[in-house]
Protein backbone atom coordinates (compact mmCIF):
# COMPACT_ATOMS: atom_id res chain seq x y z
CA UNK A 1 76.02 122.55 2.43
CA UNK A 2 73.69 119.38 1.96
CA UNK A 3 75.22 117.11 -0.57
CA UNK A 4 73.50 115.92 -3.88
CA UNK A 5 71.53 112.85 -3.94
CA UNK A 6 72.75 110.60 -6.52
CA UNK A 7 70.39 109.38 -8.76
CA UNK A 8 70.71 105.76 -10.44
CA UNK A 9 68.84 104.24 -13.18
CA UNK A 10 67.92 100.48 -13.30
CA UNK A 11 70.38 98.98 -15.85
CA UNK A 12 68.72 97.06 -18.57
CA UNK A 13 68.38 93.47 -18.17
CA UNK A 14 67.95 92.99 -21.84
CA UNK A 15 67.48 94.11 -25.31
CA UNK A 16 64.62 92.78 -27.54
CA UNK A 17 65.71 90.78 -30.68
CA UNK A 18 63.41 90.54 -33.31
CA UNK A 19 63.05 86.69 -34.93
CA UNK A 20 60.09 87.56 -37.43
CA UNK A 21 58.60 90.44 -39.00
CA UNK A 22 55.42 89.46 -41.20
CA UNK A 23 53.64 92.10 -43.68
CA UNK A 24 50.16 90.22 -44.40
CA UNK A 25 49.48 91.93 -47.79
CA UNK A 26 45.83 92.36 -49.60
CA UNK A 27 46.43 90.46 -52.66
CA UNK A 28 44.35 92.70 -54.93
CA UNK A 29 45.25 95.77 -54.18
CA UNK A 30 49.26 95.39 -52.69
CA UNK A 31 48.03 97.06 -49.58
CA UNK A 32 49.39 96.14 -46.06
CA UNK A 33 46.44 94.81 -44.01
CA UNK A 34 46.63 96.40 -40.53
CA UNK A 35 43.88 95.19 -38.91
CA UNK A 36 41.54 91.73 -38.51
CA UNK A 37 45.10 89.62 -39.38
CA UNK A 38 46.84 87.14 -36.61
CA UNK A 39 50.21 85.09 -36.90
CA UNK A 40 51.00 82.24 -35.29
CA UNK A 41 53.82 79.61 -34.94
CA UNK A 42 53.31 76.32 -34.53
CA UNK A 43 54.70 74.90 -31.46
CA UNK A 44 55.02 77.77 -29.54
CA UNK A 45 52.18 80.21 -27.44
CA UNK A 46 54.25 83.40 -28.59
CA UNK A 47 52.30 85.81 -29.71
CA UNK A 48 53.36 89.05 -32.34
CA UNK A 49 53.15 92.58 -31.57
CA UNK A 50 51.88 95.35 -34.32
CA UNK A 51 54.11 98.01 -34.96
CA UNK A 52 53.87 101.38 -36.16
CA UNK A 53 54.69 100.03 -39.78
CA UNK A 54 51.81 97.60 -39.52
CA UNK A 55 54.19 94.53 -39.20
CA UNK A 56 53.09 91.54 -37.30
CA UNK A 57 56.46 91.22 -35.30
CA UNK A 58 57.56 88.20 -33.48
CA UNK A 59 60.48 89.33 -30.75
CA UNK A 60 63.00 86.94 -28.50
CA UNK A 61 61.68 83.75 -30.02
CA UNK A 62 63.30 80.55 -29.06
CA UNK A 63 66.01 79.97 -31.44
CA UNK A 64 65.04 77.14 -33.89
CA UNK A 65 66.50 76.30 -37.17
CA UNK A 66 62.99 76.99 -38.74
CA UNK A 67 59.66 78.36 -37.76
CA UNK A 68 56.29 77.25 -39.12
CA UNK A 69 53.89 79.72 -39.46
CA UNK A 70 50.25 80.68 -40.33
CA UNK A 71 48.66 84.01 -41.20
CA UNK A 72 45.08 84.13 -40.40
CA UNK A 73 43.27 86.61 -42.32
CA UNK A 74 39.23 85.62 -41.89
CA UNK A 75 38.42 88.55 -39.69
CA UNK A 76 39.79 91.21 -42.22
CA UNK A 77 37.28 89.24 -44.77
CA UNK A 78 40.26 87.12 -46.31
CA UNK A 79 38.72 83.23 -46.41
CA UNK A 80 42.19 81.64 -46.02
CA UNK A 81 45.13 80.31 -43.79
CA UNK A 82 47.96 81.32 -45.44
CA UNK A 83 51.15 79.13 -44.28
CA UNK A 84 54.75 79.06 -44.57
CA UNK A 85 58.18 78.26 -43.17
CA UNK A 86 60.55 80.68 -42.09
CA UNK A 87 64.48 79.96 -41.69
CA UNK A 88 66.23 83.09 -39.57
CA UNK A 89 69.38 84.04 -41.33
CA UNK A 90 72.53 83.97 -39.15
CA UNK A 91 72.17 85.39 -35.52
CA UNK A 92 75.23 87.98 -37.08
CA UNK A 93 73.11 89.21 -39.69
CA UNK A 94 72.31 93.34 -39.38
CA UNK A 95 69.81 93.51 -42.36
CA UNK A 96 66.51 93.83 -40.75
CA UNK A 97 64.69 92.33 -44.44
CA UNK A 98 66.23 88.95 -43.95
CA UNK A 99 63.96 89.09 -41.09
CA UNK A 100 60.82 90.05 -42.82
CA UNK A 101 58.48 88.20 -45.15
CA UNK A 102 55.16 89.66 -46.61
CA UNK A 103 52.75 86.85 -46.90
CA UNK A 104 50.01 87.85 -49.54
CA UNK A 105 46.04 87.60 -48.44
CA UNK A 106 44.03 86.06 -51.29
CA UNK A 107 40.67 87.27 -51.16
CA UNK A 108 37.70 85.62 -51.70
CA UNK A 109 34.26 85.54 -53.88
CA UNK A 110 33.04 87.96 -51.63
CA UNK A 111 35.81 90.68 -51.58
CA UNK A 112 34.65 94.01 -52.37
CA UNK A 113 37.03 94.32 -55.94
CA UNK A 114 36.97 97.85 -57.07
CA UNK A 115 35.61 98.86 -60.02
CA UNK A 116 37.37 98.16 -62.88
CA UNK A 117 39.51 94.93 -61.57
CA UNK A 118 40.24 92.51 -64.10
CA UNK A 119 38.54 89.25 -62.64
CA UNK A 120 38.32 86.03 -63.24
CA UNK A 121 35.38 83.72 -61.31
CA UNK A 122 34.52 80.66 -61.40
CA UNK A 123 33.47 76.92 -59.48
CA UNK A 124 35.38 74.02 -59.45
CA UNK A 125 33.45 70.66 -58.60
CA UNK A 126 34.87 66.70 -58.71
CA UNK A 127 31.45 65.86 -60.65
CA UNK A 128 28.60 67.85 -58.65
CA UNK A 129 30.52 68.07 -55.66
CA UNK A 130 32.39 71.15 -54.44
CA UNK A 131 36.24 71.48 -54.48
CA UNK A 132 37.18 73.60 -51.48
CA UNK A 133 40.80 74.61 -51.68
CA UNK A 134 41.56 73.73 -55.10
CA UNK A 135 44.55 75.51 -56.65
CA UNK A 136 44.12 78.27 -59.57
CA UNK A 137 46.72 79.71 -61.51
CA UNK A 138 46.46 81.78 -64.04
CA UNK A 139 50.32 82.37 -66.48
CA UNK A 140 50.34 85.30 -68.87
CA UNK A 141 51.14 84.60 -72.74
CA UNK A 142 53.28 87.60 -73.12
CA UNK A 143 55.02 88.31 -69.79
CA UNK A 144 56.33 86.36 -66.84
CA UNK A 145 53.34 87.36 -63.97
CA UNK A 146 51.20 84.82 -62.79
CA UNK A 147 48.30 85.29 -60.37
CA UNK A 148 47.17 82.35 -58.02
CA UNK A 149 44.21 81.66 -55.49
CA UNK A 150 42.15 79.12 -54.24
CA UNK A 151 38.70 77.91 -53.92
CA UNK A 152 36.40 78.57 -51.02
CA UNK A 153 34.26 75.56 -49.26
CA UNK A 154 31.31 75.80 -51.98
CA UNK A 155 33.85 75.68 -54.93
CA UNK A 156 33.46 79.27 -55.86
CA UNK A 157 36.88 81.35 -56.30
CA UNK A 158 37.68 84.86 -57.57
CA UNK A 159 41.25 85.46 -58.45
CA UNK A 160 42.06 89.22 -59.53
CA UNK A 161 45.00 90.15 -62.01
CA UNK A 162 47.01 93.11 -62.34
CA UNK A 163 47.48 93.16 -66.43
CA UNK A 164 50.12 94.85 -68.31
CA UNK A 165 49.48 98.12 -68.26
CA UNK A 166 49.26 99.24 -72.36
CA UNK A 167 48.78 102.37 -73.99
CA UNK A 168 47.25 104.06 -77.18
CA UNK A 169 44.83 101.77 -79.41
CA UNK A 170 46.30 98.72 -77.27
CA UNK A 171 44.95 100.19 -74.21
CA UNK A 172 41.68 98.10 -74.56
CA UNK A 173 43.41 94.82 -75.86
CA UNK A 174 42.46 91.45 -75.02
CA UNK A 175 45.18 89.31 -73.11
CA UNK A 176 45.55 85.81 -73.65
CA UNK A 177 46.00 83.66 -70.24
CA UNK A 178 46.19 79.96 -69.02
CA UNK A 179 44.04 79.04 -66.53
CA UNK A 180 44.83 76.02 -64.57
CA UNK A 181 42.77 74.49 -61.94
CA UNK A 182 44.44 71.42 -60.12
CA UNK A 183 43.46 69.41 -56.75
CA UNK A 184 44.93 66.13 -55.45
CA UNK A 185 46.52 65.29 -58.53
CA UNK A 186 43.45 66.01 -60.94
CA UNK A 187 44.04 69.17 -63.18
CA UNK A 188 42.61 71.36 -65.57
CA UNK A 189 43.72 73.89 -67.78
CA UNK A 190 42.14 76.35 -70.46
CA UNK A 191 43.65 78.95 -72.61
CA UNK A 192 41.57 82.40 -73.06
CA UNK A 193 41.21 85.78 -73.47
CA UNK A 194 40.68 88.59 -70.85
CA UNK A 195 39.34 91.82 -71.28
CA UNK A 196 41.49 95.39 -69.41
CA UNK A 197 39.10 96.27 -66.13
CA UNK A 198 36.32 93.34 -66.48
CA UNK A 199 34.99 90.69 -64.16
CA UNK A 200 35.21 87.60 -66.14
CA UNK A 201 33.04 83.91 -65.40
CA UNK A 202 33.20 80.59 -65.94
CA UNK A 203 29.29 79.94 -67.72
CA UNK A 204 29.08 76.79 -65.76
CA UNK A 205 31.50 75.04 -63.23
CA UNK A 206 34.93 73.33 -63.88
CA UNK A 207 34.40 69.55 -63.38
CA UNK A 208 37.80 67.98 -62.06
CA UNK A 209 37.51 64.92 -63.40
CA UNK A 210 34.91 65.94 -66.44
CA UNK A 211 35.72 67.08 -70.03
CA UNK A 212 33.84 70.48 -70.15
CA UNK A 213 35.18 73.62 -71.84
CA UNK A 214 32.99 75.99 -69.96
CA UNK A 215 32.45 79.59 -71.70
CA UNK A 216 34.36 82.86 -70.20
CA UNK A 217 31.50 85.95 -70.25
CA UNK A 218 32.85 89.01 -69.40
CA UNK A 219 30.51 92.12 -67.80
């Protein structure tokens, strides 16, 4: 009677750690962008896999006391490097959202908002001159949310806010919001009133280092 052959398996040489898990989030809408997004980390030529989830995930990275890293959203239509530093929690840690950060995607003037976003647009200028990458904020008067974004090469920004939802003959309430515009040291701000579901603009640009009080005209 022939004996059995024996049958052996390679033994794993290793088991894949992962260092980073990155969620690149659509601003306006809360939505996981799962396509047109890269990550990067500076220093190294490591490059993330997606996963099922639609994490960017960065495996078996050197180990470093902190990672620098940048989100590139410009192919998904988002107009901005989004950066940030990561510090891994201890190599004994077992909870897999230590490990995770979801970096959110500002969009830009030309987003495709869906009807009935609140907006707020606008140009920010030093004099005539466009202010690329200028900070806005924008702080609610009755609640702790805040919405930021920041201004494209030609000035132009679009920041979208998700109001307090209100009900009965609130519903269609104006909110009162500060909007502050800032850039190397120069700021801004102006106090007005938004309207539930409408685009909102600036009548004329917001001049850095100017004393305008440009209109808000909602549509």
């Amino acid at each position: 009677m022939a004996r059995a052959a024996t049958i052996s398996f390679d033994a794993p040489t290793r088991m894949d750690r992962v260092t980073l898990a990155i969620g690149a989030v659509d601003a306006a809408t809360g939505r996981l962008v799962r396509e047109g997004v890269t990550a990067r980390i500076n220093g190294l030529t490591d490059r993330p896999i997606l996963n099922a989830a639609g994490l960017l995930v960065f495996i078996n990275l050197p180990d470093q006391p902190r990672y620098d890293v940048e989100v590139d959203g410009r192919v998904a239509g988002f107009p901005f490097t989004e950066r940030f530093a990561f510090t891994p929690p201890a190599a004994v840690s077992k909870d897999p959202a230590a490990r995770r950060r979801d970096v959110q995607l500002a969009p830009g003037p030309d987003y495709p908002f869906v009807p009935g976003t609140t907006l707020i647009r606008g140009v920010v200028t030093r004099g005539s001159a466009p202010v690329a990458e200028a900070s806005i904020s924008v702080a609610l008067a009755t609640t702790a949310a805040s919405f930021a974004t920041r201004s494209i090469a030609n000035g132009a920004f679009a920041l979208a806010l998700r109001l307090p939802s209100l009900e009965g003959p609130e519903a269609e309430a104006a909110v009162t919001v500060t909007i502050t515009v800032s850039d190397g040291g120069a700021s801004r701000s102006f106090v007005r009133t938004l309207a539930h579901g409408l685009s909102h603009s600036f009548l004329e640009p917001i001049d850095l280092i100017g004393g305008n009080d440009p209109g808000l005209f909602a549509a």
